[in-house]
N, C-alpha and C. Protein backbone atom coordinates (compact mmCIF):
# COMPACT_ATOMS: atom_id res chain seq x y z
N UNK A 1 101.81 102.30 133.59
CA UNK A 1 100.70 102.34 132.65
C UNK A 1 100.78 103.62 131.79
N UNK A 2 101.24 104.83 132.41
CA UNK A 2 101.13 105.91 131.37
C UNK A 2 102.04 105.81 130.77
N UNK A 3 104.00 105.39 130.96
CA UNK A 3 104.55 104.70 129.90
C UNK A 3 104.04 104.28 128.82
N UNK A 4 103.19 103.01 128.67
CA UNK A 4 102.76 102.02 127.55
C UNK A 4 101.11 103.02 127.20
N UNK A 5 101.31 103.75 127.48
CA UNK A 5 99.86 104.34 126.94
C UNK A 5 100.67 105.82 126.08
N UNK A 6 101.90 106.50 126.41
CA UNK A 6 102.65 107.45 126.01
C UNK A 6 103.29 106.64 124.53
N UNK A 7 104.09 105.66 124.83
CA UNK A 7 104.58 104.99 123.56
C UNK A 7 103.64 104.51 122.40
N UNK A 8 102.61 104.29 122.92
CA UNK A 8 101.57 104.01 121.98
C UNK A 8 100.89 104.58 120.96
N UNK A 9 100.74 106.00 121.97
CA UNK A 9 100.22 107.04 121.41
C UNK A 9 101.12 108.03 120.46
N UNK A 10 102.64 107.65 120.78
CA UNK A 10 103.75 108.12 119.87
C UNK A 10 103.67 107.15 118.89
N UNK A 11 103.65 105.77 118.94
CA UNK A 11 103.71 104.66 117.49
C UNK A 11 102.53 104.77 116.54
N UNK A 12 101.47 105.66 117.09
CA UNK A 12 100.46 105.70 115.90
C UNK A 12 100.51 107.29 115.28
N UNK A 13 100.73 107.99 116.19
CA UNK A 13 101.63 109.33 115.98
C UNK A 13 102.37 109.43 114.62
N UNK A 14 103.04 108.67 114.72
CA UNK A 14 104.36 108.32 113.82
C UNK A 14 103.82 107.62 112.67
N UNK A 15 103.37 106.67 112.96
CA UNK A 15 102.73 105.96 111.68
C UNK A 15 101.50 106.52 111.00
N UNK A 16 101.17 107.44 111.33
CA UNK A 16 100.02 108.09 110.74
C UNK A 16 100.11 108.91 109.29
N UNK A 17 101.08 109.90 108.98
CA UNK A 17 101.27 110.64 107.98
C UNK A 17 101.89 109.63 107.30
N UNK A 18 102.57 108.69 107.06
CA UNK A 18 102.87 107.37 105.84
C UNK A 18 101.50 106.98 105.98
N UNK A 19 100.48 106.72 106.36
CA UNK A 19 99.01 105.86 106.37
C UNK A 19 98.30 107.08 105.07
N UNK A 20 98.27 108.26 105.70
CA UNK A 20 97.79 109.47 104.97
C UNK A 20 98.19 109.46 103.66
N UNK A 21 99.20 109.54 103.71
CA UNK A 21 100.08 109.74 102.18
C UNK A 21 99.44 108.46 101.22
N UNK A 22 99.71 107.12 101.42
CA UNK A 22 99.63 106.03 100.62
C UNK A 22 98.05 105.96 100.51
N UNK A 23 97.27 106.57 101.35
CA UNK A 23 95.50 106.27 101.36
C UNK A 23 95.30 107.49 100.22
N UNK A 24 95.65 108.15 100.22
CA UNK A 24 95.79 109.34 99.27
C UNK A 24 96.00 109.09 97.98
N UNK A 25 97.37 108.68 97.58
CA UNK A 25 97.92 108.67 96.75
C UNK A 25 96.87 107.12 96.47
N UNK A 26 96.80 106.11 96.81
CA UNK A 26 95.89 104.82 96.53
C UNK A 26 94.21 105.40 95.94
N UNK A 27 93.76 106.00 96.48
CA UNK A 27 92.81 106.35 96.08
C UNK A 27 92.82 107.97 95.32
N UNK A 28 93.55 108.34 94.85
CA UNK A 28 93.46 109.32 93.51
C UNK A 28 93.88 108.86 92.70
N UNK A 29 94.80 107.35 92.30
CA UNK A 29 95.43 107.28 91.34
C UNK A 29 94.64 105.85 90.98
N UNK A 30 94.05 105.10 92.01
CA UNK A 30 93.69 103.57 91.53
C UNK A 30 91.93 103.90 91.65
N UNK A 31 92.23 103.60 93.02
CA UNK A 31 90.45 103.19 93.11
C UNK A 31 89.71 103.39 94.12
N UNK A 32 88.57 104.38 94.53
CA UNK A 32 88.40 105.01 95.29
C UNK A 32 87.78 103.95 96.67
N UNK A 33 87.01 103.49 96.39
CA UNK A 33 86.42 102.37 97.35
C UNK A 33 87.36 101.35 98.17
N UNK A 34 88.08 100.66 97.30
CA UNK A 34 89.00 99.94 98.26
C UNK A 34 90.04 100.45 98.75
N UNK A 35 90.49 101.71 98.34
CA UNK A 35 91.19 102.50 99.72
C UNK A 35 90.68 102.68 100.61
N UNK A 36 89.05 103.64 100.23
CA UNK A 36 88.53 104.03 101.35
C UNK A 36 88.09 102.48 102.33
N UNK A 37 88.10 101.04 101.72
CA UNK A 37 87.53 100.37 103.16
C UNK A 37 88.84 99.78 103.54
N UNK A 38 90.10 100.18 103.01
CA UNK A 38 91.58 99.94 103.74
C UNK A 38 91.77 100.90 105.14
N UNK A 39 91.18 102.40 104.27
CA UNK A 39 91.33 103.26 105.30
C UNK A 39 90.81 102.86 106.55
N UNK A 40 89.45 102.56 106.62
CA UNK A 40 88.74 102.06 107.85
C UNK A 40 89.29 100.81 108.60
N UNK A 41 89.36 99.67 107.69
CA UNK A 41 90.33 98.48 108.37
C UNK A 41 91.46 99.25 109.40
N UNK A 42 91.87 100.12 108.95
CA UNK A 42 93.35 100.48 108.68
C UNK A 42 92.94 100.96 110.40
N UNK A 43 92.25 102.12 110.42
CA UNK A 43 91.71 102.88 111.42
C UNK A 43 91.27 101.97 112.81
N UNK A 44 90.93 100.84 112.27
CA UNK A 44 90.22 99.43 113.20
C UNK A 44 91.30 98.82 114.14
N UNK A 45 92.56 98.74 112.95
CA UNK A 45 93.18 97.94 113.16
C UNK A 45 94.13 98.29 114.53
N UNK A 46 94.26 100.18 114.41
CA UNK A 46 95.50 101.12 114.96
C UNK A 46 94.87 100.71 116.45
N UNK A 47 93.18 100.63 116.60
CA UNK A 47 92.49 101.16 117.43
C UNK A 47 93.15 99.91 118.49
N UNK A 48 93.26 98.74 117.75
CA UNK A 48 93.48 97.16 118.19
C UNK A 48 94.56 97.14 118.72
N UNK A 49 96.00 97.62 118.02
CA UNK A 49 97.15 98.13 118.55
C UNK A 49 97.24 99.11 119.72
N UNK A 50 97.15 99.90 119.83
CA UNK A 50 96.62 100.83 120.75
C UNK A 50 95.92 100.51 122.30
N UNK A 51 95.19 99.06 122.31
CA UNK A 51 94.45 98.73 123.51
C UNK A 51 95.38 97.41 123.88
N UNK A 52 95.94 96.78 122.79
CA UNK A 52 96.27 95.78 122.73
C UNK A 52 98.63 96.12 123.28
N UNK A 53 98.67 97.00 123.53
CA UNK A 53 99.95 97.29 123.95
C UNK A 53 99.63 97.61 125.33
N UNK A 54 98.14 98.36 125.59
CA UNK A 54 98.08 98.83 127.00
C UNK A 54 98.06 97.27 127.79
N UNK A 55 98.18 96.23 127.69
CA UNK A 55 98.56 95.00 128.04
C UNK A 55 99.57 94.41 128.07
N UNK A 56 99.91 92.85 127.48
CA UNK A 56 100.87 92.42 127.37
C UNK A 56 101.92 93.27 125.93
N UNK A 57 102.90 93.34 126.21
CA UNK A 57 103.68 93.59 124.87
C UNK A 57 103.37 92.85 123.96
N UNK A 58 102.71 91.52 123.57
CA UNK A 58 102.33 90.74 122.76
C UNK A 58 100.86 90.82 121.84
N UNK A 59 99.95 90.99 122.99
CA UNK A 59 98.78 91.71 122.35
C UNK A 59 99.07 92.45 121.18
N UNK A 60 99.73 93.30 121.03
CA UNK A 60 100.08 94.64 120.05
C UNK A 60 100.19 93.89 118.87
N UNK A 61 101.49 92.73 118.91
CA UNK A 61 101.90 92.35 117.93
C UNK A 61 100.51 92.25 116.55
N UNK A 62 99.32 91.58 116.97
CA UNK A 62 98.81 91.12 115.32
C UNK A 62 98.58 92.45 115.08
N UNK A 63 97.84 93.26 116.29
CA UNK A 63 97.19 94.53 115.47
C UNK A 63 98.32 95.23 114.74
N UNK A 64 99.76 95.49 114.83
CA UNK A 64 100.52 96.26 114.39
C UNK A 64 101.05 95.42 113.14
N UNK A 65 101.31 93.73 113.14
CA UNK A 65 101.46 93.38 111.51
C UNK A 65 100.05 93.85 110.71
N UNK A 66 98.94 93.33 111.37
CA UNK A 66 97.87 93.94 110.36
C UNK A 66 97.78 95.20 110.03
N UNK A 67 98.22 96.31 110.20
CA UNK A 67 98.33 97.64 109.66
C UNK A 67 99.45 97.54 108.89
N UNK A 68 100.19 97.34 109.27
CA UNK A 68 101.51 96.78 108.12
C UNK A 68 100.96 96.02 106.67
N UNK A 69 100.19 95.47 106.81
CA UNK A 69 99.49 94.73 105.62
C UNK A 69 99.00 95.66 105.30
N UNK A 70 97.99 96.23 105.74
CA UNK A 70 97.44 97.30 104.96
C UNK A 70 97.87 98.30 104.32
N UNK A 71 98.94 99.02 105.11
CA UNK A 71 99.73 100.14 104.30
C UNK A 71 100.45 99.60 102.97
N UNK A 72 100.73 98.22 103.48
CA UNK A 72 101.20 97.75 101.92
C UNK A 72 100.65 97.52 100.51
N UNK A 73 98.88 97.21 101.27
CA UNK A 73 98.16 97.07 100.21
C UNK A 73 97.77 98.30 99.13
N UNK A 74 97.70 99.64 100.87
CA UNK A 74 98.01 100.93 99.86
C UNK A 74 98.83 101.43 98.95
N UNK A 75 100.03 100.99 99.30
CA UNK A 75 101.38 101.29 98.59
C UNK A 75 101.42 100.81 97.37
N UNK A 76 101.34 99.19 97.33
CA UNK A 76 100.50 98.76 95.96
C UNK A 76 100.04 99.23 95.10
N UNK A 77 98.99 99.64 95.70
CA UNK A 77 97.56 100.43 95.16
C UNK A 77 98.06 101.19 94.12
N UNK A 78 99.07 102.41 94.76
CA UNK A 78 99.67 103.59 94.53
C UNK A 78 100.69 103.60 93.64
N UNK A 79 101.49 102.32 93.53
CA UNK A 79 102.15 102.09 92.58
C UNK A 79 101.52 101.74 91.06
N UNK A 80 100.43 100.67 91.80
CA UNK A 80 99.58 100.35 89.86
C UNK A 80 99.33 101.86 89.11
N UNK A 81 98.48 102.44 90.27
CA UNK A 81 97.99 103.71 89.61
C UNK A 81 98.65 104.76 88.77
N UNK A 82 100.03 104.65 89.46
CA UNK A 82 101.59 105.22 88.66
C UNK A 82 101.96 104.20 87.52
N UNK A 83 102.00 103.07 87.79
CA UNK A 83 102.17 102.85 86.45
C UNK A 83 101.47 103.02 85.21
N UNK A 84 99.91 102.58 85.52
CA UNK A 84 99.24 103.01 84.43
C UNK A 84 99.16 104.37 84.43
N UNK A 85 99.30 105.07 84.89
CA UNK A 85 99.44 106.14 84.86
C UNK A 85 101.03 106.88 83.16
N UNK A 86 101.51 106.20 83.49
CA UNK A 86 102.94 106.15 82.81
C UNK A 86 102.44 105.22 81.68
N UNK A 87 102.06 104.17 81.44
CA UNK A 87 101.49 103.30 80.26
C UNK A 87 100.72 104.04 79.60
N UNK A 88 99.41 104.75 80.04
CA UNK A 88 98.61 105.27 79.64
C UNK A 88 99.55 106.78 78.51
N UNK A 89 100.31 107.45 79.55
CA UNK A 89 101.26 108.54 79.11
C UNK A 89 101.93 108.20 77.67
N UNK A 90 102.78 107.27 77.85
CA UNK A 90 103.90 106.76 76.87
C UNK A 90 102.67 105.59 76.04
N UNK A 91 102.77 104.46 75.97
CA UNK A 91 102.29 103.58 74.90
C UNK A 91 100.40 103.43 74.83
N UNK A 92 99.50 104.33 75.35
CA UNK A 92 98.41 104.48 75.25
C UNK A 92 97.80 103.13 75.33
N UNK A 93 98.10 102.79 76.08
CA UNK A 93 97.86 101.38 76.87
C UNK A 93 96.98 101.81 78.08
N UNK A 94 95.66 101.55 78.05
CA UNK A 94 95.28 101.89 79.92
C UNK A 94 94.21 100.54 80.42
N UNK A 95 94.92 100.01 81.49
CA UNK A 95 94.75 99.00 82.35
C UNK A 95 93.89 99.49 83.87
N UNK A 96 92.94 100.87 83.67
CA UNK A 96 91.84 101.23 84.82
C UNK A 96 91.42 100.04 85.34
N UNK A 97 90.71 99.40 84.03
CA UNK A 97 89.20 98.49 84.47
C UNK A 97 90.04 97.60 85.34
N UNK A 98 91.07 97.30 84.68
CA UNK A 98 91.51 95.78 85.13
C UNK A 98 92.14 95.47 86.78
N UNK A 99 92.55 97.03 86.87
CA UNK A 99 93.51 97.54 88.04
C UNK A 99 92.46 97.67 89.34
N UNK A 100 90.77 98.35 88.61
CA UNK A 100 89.85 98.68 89.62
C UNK A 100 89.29 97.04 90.11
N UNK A 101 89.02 96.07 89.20
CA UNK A 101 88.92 95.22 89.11
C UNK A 101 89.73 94.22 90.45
N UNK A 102 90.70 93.95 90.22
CA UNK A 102 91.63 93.30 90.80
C UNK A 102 91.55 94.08 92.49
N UNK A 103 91.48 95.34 92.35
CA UNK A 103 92.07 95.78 93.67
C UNK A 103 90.87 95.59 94.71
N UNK A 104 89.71 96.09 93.85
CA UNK A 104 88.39 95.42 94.84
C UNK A 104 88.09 94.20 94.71
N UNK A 105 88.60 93.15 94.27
CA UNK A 105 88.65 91.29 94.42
C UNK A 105 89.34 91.34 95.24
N UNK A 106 90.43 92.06 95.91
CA UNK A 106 91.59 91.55 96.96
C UNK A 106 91.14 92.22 98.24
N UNK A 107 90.44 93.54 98.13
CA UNK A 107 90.38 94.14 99.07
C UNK A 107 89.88 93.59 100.00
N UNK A 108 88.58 92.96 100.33
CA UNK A 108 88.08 91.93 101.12
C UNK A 108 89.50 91.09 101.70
N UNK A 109 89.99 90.13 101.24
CA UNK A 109 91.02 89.78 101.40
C UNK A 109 91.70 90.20 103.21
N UNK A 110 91.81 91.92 103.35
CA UNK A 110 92.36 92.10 104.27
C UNK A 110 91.80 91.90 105.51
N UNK A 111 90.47 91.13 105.42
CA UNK A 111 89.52 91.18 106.69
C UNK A 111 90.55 89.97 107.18
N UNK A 112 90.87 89.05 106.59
CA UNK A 112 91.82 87.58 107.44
C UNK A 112 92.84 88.12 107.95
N UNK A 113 92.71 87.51 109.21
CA UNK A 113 94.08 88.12 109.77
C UNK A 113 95.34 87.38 109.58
């Protein structure tokens, strides 16, 4: 048991500063709200992983794809925000509304597992 409670506590260890970075970078560059309720999913989800390894090796599995979804959704996030970011720079093109728009229509989204 302290095995699978040591590895666990190293896999969120590890995955934590990429979670930091993309919640960061997602919410200074896109949109502050649906990072911040990724962040929390996000936080929900580790908690799920985490109880869910101190069991079968299988348990783990959804909670750890569902954080995987999420960091992706951050990463996303983080990319629109760079691009318009760069549109806005070069051809004075800026796609905020549309970007804030879209990202809180999807955000909900991550509650399905």
């Amino acid at each position: 048991a302290f095995d699978r409670v040591y590895t666990a506590n190293q896999n969120c260890g590890h995955a934590y500063p990429t979670f930091l970075a993309v919640l960061w970078c997602a919410g200074l560059l896109c949109s502050q709200a649906p990072a911040a309720f990724a962040g929390l999913m996000y936080l929900f989800v580790r908690q799920k992983y985490f109880v869910g390894y101190l069991g079968e090796r299988t348990q783990s599995t959804p909670g750890y794809l569902f954080g995987k979804r999420i960091v992706l959704f951050l990463f996303l996030m983080s990319v629109a925000g760079i691009l318009n970011y760069y549109l806005v720079f070069f051809f004075g093109s800026d796609f905020e509304m549309y970007i804030k728009t879209i990202t809180s229509a999807i955000s909900p989204l991550l509650l399905i597992p």
